[in-house]
C-alpha atoms as a PDB file:
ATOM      1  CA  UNK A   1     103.407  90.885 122.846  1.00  0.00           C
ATOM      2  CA  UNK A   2     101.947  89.697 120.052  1.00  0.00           C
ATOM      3  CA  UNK A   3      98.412  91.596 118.294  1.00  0.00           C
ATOM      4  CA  UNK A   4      97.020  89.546 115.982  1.00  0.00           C
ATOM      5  CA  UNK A   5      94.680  91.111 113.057  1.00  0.00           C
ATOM      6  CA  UNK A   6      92.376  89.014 110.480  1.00  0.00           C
ATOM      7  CA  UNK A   7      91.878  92.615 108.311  1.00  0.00           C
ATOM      8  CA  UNK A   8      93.646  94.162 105.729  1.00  0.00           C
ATOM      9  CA  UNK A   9      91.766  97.679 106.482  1.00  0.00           C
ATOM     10  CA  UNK A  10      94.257 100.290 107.061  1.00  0.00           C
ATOM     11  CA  UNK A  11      91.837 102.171 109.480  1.00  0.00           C
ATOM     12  CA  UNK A  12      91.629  98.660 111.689  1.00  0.00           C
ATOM     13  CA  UNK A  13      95.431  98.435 111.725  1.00  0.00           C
ATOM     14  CA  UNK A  14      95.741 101.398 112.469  1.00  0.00           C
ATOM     15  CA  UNK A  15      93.807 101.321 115.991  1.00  0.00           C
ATOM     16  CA  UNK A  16      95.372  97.691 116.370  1.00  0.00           C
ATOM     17  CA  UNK A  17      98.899  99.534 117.071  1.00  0.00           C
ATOM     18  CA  UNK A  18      97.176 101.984 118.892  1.00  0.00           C
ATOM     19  CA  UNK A  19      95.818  99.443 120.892  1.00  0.00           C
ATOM     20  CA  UNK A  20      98.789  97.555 121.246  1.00  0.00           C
ATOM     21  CA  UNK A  21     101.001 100.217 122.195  1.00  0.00           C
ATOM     22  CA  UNK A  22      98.083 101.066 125.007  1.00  0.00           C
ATOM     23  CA  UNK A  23      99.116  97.483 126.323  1.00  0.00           C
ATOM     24  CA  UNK A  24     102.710  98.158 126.829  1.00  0.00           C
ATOM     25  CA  UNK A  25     102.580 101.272 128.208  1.00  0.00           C
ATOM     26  CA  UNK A  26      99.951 100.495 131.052  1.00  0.00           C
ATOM     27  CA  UNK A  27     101.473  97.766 132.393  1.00  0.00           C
ATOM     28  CA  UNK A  28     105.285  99.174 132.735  1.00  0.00           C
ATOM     29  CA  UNK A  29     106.081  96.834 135.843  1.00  0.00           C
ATOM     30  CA  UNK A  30     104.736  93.680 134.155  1.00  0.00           C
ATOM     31  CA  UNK A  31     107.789  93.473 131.687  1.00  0.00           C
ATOM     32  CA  UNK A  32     111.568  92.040 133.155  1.00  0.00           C
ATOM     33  CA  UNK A  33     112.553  94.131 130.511  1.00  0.00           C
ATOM     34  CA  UNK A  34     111.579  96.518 127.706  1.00  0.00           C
ATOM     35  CA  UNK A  35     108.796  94.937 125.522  1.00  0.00           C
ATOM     36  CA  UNK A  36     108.290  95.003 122.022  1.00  0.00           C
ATOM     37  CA  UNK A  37     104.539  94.608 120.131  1.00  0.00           C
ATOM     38  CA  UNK A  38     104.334  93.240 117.578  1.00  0.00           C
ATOM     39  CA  UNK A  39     101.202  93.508 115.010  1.00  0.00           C
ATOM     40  CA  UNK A  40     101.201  90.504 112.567  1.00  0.00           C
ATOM     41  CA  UNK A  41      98.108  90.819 109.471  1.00  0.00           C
ATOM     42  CA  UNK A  42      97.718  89.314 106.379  1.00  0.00           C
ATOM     43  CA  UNK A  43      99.690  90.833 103.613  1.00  0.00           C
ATOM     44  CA  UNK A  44      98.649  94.153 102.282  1.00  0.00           C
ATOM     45  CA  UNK A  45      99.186  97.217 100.660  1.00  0.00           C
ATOM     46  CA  UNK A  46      97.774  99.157 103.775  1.00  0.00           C
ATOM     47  CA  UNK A  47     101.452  98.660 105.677  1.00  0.00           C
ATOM     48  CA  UNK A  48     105.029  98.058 104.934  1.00  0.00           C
ATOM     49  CA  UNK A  49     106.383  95.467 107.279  1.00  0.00           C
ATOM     50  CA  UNK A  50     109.106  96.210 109.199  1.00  0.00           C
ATOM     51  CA  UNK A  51     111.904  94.118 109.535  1.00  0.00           C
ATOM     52  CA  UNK A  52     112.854  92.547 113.236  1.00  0.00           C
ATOM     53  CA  UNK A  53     114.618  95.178 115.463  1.00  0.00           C
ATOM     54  CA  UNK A  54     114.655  96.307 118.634  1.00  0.00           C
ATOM     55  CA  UNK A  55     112.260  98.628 118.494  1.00  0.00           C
ATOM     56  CA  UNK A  56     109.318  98.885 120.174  1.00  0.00           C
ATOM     57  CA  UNK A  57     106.024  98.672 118.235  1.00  0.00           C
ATOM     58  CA  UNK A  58     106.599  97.138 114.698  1.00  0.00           C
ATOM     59  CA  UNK A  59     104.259  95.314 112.017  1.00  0.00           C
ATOM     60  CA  UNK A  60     104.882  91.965 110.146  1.00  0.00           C
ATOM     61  CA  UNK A  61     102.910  89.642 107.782  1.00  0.00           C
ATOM     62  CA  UNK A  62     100.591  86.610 109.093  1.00  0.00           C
ATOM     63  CA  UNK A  63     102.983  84.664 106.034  1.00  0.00           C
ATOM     64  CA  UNK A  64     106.056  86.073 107.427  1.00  0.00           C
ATOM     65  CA  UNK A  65     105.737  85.898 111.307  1.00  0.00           C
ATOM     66  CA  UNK A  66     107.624  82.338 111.999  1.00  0.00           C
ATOM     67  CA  UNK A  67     110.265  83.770 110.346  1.00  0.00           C
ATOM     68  CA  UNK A  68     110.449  86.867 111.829  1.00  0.00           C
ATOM     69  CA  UNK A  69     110.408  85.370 115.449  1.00  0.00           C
ATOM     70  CA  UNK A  70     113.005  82.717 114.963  1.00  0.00           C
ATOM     71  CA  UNK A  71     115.155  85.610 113.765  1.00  0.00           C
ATOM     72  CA  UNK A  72     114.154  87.968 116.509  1.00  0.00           C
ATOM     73  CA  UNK A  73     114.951  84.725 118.953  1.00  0.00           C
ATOM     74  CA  UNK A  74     117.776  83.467 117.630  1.00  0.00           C
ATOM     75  CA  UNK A  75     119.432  87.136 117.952  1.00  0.00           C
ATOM     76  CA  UNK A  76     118.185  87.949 121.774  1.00  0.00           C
ATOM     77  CA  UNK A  77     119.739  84.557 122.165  1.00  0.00           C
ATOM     78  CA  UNK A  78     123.017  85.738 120.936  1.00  0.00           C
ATOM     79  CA  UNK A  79     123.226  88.958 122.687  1.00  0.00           C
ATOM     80  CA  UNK A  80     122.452  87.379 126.285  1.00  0.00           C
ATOM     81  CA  UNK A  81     125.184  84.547 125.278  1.00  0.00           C
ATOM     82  CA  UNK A  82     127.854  87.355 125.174  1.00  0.00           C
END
């Protein structure tokens, strides 16, 4: 699940994971399997982004989100493959 922010306010990003964490956790049955959230915003000193993983709430940059979800793909690909 993706959670798109246009803000480099810490305070806004802030309730944007909030937010997105709400999503995943109210709607257990609508996921085949566990979900991650993912909070992409435009670069800023207000976060450190997080590099892909399998965990469950994590926050990347606007310039680095292709990037990030080919990786994050390509790797789920890989682990169902074997």
């Amino acid at each position: 699940m993706l959670e798109l922010k246009a803000t480099r306010s810490g305070s806004y990003l802030g309730s944007g994971l909030s937010q997105l964490l709400g999503y995943l956790k109210e709607w257990p049955d609508a996921w085949t399997t566990q979900p991650s959230g993912w909070l992409i915003a435009p670069a800023s000193s207000a976060y450190i982004a997080a590099h892909p993983s399998e965990d469950e709430l994590w926050i990347v940059s606007s310039d680095d989100v292709a990037g990030a979800a080919v990786e994050r793909f390509a790797s789920m690909a890989a682990a169902t493959a074997q």
